[in-house]
N, C-alpha and C. Protein backbone atom coordinates (compact mmCIF):
# COMPACT_ATOMS: atom_id res chain seq x y z
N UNK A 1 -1.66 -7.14 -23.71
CA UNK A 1 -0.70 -6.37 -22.93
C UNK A 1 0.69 -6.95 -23.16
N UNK A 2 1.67 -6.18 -22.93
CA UNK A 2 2.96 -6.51 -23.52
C UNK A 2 3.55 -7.45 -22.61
N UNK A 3 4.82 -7.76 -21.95
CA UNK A 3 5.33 -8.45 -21.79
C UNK A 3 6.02 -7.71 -20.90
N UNK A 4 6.39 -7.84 -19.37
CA UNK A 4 7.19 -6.53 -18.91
C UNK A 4 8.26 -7.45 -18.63
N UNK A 5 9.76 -7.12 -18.88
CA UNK A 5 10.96 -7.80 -18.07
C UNK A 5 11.76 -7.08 -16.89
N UNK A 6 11.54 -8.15 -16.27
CA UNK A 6 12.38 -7.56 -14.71
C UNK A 6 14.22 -8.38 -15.02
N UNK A 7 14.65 -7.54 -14.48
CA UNK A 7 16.06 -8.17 -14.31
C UNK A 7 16.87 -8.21 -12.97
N UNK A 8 17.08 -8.95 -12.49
CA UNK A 8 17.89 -9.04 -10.78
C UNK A 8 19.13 -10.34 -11.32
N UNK A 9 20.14 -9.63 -10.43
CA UNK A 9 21.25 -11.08 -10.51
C UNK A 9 21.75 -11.53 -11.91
N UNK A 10 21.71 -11.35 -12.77
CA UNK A 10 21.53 -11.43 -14.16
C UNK A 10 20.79 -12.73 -14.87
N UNK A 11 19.67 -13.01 -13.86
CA UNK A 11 18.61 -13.71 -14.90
C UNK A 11 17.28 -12.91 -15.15
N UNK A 12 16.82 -13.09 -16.40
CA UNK A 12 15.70 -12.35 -16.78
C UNK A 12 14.59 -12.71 -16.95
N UNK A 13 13.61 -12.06 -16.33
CA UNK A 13 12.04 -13.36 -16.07
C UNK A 13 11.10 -12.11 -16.91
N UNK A 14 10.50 -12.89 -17.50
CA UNK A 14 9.19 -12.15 -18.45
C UNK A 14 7.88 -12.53 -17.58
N UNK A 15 7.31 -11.99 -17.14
CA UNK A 15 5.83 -11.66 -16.58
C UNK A 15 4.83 -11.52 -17.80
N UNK A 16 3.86 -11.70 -18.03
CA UNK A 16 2.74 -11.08 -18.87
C UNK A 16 2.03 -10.75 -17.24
N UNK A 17 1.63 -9.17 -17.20
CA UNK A 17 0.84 -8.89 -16.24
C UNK A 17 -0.44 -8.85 -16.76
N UNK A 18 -0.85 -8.77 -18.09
CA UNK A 18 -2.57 -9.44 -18.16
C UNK A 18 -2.81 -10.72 -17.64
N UNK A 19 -1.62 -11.78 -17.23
CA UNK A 19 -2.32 -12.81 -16.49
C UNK A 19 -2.28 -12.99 -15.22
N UNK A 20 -2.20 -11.71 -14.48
CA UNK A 20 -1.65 -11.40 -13.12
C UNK A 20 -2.77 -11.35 -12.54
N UNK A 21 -3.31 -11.96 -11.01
CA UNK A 21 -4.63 -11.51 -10.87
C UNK A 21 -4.34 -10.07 -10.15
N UNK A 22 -5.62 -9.72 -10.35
CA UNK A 22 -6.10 -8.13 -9.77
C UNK A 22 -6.15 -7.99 -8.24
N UNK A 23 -5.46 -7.38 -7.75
CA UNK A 23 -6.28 -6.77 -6.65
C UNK A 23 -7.48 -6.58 -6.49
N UNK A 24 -8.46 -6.73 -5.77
CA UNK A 24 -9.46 -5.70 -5.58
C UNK A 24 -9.79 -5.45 -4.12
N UNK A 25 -10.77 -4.74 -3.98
CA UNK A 25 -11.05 -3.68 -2.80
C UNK A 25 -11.93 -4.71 -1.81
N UNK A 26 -11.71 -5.13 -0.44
CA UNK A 26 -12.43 -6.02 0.56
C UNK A 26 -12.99 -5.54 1.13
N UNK A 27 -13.70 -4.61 0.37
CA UNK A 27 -15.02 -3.99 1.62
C UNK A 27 -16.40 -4.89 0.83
N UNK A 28 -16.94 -5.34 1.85
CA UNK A 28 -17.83 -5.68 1.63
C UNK A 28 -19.14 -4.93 -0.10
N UNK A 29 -19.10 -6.32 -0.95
CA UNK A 29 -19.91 -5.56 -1.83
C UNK A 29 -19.49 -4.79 -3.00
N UNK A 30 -17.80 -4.74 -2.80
CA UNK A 30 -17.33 -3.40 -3.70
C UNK A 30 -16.50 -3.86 -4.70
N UNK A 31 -15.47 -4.69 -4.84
CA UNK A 31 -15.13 -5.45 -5.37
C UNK A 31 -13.90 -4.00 -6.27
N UNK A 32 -14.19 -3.01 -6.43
CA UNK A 32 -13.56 -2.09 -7.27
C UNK A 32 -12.25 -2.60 -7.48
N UNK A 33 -11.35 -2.28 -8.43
CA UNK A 33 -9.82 -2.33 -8.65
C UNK A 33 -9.02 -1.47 -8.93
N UNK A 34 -9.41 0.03 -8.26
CA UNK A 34 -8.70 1.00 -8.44
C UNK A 34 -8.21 1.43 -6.92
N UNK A 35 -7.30 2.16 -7.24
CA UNK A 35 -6.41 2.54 -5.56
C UNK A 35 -5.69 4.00 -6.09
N UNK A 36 -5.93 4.53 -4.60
CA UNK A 36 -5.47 6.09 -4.88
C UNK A 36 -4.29 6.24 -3.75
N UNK A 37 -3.11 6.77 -3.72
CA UNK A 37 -2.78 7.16 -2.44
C UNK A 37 -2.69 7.78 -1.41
N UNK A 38 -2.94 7.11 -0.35
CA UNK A 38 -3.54 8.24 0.93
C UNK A 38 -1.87 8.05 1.90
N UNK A 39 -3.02 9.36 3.43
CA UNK A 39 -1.79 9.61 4.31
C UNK A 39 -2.12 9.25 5.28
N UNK A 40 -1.81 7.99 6.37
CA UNK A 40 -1.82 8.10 7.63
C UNK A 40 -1.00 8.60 8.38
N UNK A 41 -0.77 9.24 9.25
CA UNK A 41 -0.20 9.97 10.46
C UNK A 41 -0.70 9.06 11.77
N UNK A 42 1.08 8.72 12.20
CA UNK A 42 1.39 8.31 13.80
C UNK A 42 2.10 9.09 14.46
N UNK A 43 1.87 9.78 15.66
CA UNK A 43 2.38 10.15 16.29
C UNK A 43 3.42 9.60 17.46
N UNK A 44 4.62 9.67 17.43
CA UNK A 44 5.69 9.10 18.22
C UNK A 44 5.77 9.75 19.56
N UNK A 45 6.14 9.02 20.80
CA UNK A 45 6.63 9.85 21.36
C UNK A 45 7.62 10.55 22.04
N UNK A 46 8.11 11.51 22.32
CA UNK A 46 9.41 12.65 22.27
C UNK A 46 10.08 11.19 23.46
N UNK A 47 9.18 10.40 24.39
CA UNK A 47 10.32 9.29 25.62
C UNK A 47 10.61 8.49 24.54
N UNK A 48 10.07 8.22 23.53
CA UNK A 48 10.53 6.92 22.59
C UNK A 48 11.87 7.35 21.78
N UNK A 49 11.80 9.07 21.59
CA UNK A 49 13.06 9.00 20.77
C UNK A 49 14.00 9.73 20.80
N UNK A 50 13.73 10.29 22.56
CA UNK A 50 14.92 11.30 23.14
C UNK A 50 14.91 12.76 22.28
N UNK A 51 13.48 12.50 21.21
CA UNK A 51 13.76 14.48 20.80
C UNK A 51 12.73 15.09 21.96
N UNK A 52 12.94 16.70 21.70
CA UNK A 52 12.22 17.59 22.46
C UNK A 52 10.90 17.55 22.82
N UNK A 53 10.03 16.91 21.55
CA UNK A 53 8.80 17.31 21.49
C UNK A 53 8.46 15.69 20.45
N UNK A 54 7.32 15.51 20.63
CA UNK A 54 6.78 14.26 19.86
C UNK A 54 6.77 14.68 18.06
N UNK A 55 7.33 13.43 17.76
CA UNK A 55 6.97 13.62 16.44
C UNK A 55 5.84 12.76 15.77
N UNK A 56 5.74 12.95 14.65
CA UNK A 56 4.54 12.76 13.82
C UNK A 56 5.47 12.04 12.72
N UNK A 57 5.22 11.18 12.10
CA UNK A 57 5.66 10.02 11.18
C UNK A 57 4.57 10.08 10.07
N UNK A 58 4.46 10.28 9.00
CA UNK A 58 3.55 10.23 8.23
C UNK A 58 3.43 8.52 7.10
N UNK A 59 2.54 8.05 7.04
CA UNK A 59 2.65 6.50 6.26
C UNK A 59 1.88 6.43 5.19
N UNK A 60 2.66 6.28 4.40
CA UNK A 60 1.53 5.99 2.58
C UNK A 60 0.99 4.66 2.10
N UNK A 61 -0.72 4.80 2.58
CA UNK A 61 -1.66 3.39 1.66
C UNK A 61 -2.07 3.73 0.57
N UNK A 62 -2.95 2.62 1.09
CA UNK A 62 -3.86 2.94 -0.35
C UNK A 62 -5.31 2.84 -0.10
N UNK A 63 -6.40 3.48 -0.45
CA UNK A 63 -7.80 3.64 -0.30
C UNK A 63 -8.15 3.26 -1.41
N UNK A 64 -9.18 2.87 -1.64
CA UNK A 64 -9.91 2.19 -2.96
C UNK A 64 -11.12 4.17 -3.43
N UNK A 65 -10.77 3.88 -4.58
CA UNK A 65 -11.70 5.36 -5.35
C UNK A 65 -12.97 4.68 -5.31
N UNK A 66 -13.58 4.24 -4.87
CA UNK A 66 -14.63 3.55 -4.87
C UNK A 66 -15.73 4.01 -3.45
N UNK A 67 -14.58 3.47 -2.58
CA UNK A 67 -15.74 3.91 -1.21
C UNK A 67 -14.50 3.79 -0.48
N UNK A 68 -13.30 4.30 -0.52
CA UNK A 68 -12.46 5.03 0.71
C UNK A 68 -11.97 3.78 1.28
N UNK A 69 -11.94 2.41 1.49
CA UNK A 69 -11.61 1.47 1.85
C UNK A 69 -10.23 1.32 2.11
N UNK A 70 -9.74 1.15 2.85
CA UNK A 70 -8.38 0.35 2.93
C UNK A 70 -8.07 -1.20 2.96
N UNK A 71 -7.33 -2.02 2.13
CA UNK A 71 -7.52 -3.31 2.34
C UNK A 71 -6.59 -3.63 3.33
N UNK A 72 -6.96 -4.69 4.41
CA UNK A 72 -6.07 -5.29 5.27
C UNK A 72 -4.24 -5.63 4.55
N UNK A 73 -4.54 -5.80 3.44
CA UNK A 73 -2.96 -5.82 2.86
C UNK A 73 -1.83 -4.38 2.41
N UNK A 74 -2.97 -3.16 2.96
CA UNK A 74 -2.32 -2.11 2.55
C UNK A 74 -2.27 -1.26 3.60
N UNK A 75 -2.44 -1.48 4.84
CA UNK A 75 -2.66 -1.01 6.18
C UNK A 75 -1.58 -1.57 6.80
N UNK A 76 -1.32 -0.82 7.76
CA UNK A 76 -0.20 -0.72 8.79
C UNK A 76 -1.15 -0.85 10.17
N UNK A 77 -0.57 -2.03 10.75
CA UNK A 77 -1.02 -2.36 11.69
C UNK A 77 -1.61 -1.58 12.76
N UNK A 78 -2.65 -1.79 13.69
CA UNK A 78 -2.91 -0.80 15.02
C UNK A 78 -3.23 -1.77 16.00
N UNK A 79 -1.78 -1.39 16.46
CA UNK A 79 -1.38 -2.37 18.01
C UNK A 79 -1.62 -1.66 18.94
């Protein structure tokens, strides 16, 4: 795999991402390393933000193509 360069600030750092480790999927058993993107929906409410009616906030993870999983690092908290 090639060599990808990032540039910030004007120094330039070379990565090889074949030696990057992988993600993979923490469901028990599954280990997969593929990810698709999904939609969670929170609903706000209309006292929290002075509009008329409650809104709905929509949030983009990621599920594993494997068995639907979400990993704790790609989830948005539920407080």
């Amino acid at each position: 795999m090639q060599k990808q360069q990032f540039q910030g600030n004007k120094q330039q750092v070379n990565i090889n991402l074949a030696k990057a480790a992988s993600i993979v999927c923490d469901a028990e058993g599954c280990d997969n390393d593929i990810f698709m993107p999904a939609m969670k929906f929170k609903r706000i409410s209309k006292l929290l933000t002075g509009a008329k009616e409650d809104q709905i906030a929509p949030i983009q993870v990621f599920m594993c193509t494997a068995c639907g999983n979400i990993n704790a690092e790609f989830d948005i908290p539920n407080e």
